[in-house]
Protein backbone atom coordinates (compact mmCIF):
# COMPACT_ATOMS: atom_id res chain seq x y z
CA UNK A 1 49.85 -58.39 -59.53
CA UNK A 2 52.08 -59.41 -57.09
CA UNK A 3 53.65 -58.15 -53.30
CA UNK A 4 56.93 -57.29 -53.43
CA UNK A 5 57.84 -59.39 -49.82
CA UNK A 6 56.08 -62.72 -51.49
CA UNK A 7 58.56 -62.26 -54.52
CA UNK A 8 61.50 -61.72 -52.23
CA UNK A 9 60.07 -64.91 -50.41
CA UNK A 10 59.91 -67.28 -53.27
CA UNK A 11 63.61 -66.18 -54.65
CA UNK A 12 65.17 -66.58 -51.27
CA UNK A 13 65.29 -70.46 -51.85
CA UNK A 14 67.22 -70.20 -54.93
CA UNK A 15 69.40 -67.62 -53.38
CA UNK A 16 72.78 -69.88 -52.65
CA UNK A 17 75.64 -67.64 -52.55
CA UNK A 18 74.68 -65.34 -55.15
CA UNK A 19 75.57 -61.50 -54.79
CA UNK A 20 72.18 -59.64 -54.35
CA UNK A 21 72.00 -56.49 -55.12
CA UNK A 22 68.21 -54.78 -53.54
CA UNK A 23 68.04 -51.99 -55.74
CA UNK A 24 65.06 -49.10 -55.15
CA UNK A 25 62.55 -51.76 -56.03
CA UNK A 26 63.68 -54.66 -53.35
CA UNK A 27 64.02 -52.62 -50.24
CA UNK A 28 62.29 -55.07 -48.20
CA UNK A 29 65.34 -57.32 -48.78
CA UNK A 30 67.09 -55.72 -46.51
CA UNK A 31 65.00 -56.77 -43.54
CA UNK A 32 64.05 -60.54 -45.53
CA UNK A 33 67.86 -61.74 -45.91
CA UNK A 34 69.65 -64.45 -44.79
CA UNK A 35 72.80 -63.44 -46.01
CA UNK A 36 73.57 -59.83 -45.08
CA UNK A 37 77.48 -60.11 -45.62
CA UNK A 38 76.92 -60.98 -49.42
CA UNK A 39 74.14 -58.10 -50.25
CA UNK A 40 75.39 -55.21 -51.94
CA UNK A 41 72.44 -52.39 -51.21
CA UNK A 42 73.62 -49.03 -52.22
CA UNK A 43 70.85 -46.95 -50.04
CA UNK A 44 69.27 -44.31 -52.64
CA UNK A 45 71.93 -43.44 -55.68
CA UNK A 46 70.38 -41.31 -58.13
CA UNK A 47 67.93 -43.04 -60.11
CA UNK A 48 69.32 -45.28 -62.21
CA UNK A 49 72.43 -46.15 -60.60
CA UNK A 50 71.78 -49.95 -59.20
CA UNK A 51 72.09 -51.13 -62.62
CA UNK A 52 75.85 -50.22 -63.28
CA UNK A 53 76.43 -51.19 -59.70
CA UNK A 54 75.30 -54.79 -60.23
CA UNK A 55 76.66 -54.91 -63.52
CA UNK A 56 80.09 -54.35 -62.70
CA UNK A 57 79.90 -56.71 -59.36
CA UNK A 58 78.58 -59.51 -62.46
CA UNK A 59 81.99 -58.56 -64.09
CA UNK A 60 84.70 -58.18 -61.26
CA UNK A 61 83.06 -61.65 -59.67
CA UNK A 62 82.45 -63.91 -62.79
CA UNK A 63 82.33 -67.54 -60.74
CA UNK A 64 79.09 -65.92 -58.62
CA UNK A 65 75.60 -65.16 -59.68
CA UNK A 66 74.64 -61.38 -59.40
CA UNK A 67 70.64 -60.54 -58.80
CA UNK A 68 69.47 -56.82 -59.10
CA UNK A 69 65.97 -56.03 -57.96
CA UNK A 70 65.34 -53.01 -59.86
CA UNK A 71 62.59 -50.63 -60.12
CA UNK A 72 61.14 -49.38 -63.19
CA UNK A 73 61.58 -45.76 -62.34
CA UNK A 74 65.53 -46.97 -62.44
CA UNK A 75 65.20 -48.53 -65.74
CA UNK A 76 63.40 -45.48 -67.31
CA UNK A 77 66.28 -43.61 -66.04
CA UNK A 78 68.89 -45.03 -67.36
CA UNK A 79 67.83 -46.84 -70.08
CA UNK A 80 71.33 -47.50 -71.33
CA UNK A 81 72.19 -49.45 -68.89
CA UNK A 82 70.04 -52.44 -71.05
CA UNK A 83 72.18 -52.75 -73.78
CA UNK A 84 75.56 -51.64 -71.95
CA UNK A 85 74.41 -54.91 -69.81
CA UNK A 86 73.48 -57.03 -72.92
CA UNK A 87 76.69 -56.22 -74.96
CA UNK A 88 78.70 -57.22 -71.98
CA UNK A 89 77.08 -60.10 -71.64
CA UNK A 90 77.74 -61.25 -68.30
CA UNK A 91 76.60 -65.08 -67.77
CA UNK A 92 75.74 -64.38 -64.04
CA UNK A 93 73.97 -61.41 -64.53
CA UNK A 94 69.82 -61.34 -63.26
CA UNK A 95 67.77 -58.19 -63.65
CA UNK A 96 64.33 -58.75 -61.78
CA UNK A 97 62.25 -55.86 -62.66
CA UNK A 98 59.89 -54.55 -59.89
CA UNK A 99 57.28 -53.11 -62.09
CA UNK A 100 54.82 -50.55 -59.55
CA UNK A 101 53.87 -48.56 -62.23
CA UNK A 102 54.62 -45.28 -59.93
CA UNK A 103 57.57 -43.79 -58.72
CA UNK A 104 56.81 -45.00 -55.33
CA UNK A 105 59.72 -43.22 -53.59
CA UNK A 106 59.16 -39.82 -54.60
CA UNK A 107 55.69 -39.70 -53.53
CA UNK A 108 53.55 -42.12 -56.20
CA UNK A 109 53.52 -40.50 -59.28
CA UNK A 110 52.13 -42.61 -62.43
CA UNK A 111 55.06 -43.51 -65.04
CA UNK A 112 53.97 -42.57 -67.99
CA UNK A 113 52.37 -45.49 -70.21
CA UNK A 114 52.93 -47.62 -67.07
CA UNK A 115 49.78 -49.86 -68.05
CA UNK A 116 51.15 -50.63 -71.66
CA UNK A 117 55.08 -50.61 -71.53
CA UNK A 118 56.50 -54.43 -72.06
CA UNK A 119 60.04 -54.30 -70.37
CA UNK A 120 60.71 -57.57 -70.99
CA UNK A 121 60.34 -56.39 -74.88
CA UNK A 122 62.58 -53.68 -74.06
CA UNK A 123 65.21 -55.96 -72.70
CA UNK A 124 64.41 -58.31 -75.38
CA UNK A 125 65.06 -55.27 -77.95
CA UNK A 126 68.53 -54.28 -76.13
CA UNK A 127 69.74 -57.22 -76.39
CA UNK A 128 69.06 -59.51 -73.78
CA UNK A 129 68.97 -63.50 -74.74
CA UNK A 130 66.36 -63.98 -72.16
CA UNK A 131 63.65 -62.16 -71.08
CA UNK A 132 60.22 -62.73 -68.78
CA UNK A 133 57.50 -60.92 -67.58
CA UNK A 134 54.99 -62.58 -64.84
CA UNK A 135 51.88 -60.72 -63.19
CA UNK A 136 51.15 -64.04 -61.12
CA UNK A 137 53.31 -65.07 -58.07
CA UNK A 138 52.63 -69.14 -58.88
CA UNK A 139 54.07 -68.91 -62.32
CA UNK A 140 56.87 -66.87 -61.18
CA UNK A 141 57.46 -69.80 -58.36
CA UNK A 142 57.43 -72.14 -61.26
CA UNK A 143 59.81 -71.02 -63.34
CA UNK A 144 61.81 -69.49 -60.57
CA UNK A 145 64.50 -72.52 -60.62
CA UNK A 146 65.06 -72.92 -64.48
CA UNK A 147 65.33 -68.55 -64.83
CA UNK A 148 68.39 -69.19 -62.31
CA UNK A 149 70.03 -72.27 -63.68
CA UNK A 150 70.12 -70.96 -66.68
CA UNK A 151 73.10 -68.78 -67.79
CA UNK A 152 72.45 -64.92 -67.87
CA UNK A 153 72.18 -62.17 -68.74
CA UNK A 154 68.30 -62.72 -67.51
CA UNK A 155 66.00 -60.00 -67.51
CA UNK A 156 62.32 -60.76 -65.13
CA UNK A 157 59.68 -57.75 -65.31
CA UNK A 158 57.20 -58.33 -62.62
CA UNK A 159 53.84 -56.42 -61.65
CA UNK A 160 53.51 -55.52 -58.26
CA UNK A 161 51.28 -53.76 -56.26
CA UNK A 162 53.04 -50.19 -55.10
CA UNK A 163 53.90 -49.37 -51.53
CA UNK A 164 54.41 -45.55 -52.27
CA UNK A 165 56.36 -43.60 -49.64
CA UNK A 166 54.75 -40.61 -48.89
CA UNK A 167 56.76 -38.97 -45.83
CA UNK A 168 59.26 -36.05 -47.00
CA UNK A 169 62.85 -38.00 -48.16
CA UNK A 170 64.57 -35.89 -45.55
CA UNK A 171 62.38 -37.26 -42.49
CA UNK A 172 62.35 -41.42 -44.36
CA UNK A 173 64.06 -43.84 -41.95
CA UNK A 174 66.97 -45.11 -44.15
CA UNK A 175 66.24 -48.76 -45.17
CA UNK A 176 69.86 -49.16 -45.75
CA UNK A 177 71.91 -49.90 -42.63
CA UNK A 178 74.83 -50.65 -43.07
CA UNK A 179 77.40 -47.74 -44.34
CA UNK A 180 78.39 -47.80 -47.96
CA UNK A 181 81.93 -48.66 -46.39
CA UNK A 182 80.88 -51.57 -44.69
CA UNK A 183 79.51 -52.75 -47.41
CA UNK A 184 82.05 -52.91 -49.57
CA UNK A 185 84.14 -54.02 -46.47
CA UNK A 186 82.07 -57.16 -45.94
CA UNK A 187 81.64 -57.99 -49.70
CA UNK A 188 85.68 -57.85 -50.26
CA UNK A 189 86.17 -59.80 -47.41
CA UNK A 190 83.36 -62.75 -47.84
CA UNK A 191 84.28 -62.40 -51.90
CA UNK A 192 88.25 -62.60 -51.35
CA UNK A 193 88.00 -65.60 -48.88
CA UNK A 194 85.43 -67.85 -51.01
């Protein structure tokens, strides 16, 4: 298994001017980036929501590369996201799976069969061309370069070691910043003038 800050670590390299997108599962981007005008958090949607989010960023900005860091409680919600996201078939589409194994923001709980589901199967099965799953941070780092030169949709599951919140949601410093205004703000301004 891997920490989620060392995977944020080796992808911000390969970053360039892509769109990223932290979703419940890459949290710690938020305080990692070097890029804060062109990252897209949404704070805490509904479970589920990042997905669609990045998926129609992937669509409205074709020329740039779109990485989600998604959480596995996300995916389970909203498992139609998968093959709405492989029939659409954007080229510039990554989904990096953050795989905990608990639903780390609403207090740990196990996911069910977390030990034995395959997402990368699962994205494989939706439809997906490509599809990876690493427990191991140096064969991540090693294939790291061709995942992101190659056209999308990707999809990435990794296994990571949980970092479960256990404070009441109502008393959790927000991780996201910036107000869903500025957000958009920033990204049509940085978008409209590249």
């Amino acid at each position: 298994m891997m920490n989620t800050t060392d995977v944020l670590e080796a992808f911000k390299p390969y970053r360039g001017d892509a769109i990223v997108v932290p979703g419940r599962g890459g949290r710690h981007w938020v305080k990692m980036t070097d890029n804060e005008i062109i990252d897209a958090p949404m704070g805490d949607p509904a479970m589920g929501g990042h997905a669609g989010f990045a998926l129609g960023l992937a669509l409205a900005r074709p020329e740039r590369k779109v990485i989600l860091f998604d959480s596995e409680g996300d995916i389970l919600m909203s498992l139609g996201m998968m093959v709405t996201i492989a029939e659409q078939a954007p080229s510039n589409f990554y989904h990096f799976l953050l795989d905990n194994e608990c639903y780390a923001t609403t207090g740990g709980q196990p996911v069910p069969n977390a030990k034995n589901v395959a997402y990368d199967a699962i994205a494989k099965g939706a439809g997906y061309p490509r599809a990876h799953a690493y427990t191991e941070l140096d064969d991540l780092t090693g294939d790291l370069s061709g995942i992101l030169e190659n056209p999308g949709p990707v999809f990435v599951a990794l296994k990571v070691y949980p970092e479960v919140q256990n404070e009441a949601i109502g008393s959790r410093r927000p991780w996201q910043t910036r107000t869903r205004t500025e957000v958009i703000q920033d990204l049509r301004g940085k978008l409209l003038s590249a």
